[in-house]
C-alpha atoms as a PDB file:
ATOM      1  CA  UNK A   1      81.300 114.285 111.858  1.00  0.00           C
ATOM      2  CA  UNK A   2      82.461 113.561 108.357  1.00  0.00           C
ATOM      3  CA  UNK A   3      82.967 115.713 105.098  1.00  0.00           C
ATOM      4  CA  UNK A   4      79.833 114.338 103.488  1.00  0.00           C
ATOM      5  CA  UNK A   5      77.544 115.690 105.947  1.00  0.00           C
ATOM      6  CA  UNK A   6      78.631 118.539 105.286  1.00  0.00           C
ATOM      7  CA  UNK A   7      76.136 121.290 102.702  1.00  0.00           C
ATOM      8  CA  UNK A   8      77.464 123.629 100.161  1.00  0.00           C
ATOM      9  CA  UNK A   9      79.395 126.939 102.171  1.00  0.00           C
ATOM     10  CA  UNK A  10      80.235 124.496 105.597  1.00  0.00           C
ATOM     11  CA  UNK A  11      83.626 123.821 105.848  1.00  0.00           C
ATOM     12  CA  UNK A  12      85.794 122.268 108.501  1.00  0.00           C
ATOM     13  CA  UNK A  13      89.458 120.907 109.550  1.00  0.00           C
ATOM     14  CA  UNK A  14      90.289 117.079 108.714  1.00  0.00           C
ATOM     15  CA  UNK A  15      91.058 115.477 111.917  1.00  0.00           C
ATOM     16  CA  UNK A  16      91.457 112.352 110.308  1.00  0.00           C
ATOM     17  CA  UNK A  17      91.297 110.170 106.969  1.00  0.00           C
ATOM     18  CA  UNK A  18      89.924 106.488 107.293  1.00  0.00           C
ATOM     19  CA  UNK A  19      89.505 103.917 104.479  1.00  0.00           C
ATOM     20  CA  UNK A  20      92.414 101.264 103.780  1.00  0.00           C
ATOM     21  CA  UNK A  21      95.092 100.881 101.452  1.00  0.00           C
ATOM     22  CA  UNK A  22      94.827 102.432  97.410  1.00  0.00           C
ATOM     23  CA  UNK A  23      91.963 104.404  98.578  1.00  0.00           C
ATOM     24  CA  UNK A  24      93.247 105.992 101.830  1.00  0.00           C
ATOM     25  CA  UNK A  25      96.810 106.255  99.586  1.00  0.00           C
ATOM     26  CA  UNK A  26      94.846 108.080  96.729  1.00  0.00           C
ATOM     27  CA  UNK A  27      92.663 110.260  99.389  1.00  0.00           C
ATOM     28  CA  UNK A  28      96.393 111.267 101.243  1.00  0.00           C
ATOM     29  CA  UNK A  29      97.972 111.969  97.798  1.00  0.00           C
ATOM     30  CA  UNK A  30      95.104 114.322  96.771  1.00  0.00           C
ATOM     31  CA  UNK A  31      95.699 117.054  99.584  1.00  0.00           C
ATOM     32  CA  UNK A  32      93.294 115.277 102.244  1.00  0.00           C
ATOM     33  CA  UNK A  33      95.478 115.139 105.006  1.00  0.00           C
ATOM     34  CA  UNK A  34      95.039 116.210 108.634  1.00  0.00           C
ATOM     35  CA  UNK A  35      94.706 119.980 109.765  1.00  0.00           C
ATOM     36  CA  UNK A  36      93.981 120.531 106.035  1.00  0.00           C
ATOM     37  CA  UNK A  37      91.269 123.696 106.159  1.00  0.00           C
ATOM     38  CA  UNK A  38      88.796 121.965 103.674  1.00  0.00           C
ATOM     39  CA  UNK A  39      85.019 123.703 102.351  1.00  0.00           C
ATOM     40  CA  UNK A  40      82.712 122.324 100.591  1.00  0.00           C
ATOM     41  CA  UNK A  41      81.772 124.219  97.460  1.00  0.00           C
ATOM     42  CA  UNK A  42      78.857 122.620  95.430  1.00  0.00           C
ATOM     43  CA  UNK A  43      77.158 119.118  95.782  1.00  0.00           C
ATOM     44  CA  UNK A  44      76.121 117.772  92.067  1.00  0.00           C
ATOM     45  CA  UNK A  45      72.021 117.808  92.336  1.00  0.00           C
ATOM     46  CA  UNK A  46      71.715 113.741  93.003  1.00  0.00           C
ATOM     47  CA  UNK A  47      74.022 114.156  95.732  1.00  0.00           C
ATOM     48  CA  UNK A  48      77.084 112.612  93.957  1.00  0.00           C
ATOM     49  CA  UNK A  49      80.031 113.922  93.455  1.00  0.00           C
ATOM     50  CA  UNK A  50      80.752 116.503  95.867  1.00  0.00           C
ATOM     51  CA  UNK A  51      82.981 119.524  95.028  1.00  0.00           C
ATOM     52  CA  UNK A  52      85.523 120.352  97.537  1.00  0.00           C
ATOM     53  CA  UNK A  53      87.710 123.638  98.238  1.00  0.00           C
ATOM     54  CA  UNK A  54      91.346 122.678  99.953  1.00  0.00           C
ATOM     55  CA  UNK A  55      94.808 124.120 100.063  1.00  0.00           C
ATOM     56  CA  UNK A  56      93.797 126.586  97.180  1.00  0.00           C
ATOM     57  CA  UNK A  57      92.434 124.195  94.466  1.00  0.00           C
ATOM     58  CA  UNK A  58      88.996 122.701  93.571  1.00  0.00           C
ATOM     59  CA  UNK A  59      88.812 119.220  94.101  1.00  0.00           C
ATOM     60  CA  UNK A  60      85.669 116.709  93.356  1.00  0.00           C
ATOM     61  CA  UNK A  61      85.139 113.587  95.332  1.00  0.00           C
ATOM     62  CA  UNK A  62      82.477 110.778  95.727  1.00  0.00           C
ATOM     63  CA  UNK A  63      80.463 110.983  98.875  1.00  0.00           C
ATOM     64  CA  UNK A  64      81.201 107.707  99.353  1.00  0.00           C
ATOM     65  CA  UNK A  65      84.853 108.449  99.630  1.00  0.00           C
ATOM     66  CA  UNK A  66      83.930 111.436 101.607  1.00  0.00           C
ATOM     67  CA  UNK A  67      82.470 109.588 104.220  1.00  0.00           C
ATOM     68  CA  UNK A  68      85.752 108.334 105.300  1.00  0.00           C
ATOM     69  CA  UNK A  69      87.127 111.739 106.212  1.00  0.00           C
ATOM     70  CA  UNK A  70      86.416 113.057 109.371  1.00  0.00           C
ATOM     71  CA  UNK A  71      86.455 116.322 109.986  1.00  0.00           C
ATOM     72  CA  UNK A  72      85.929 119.434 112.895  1.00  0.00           C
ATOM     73  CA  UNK A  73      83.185 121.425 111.862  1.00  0.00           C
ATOM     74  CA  UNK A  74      84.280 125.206 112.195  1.00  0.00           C
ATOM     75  CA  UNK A  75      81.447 127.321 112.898  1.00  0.00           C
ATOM     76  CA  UNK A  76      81.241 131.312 111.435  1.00  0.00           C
ATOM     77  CA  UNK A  77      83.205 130.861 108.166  1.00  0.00           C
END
C-alpha cells in the first residue's frame, strides 16, 4: 500500500521510500524514512497536496510524490 491511498485520520509505518535520485534525496531529507510512524491529516479538496503528520511536525506533500512511499497500514489508531 502507499501513503496516498491513504484518507484523512489513517496512518501507517513507512516500510520503504521509492523514487530516484533529487526526489528520493529530498523525500529522505524531509523525515520520510523507514519505521517513521506517519498520519495523514487533511487532503486539500482536489486531492492535491496532501497534509501529512510525522515525527511531531506537519508536513505537506504532492500525491504524486506520495505514491512513492510505501507504507504498513496500522489498523485502530
Amino acid at each position: 500500500m502507499t501513503l496516498d491511498s491513504l484518507k484523512p485520520g489513517q496512518g501507517g509505518i513507512i516500510v520503504s521510500v521509492g523514487g530516484e535520485g533529487a526526489l528520493r534525496r529530498r523525500l529522505l531529507d524531509m523525515g520520510l524514512t523507514p519505521k517513521t510512524r506517519v498520519f495523514v491529516r487533511k487532503v486539500a479538496p482536489m486531492g492535491d497536496p496532501i497534509e501529512l503528520y510525522l515525527r511531531s511536525y506537519v508536513l505537506t506533500i504532492r500525491r504524486e510524490d506520495a505514491a512513492k512511499i510505501e507504507i504498513r497500514e496500522e489498523l485502530g489508531k
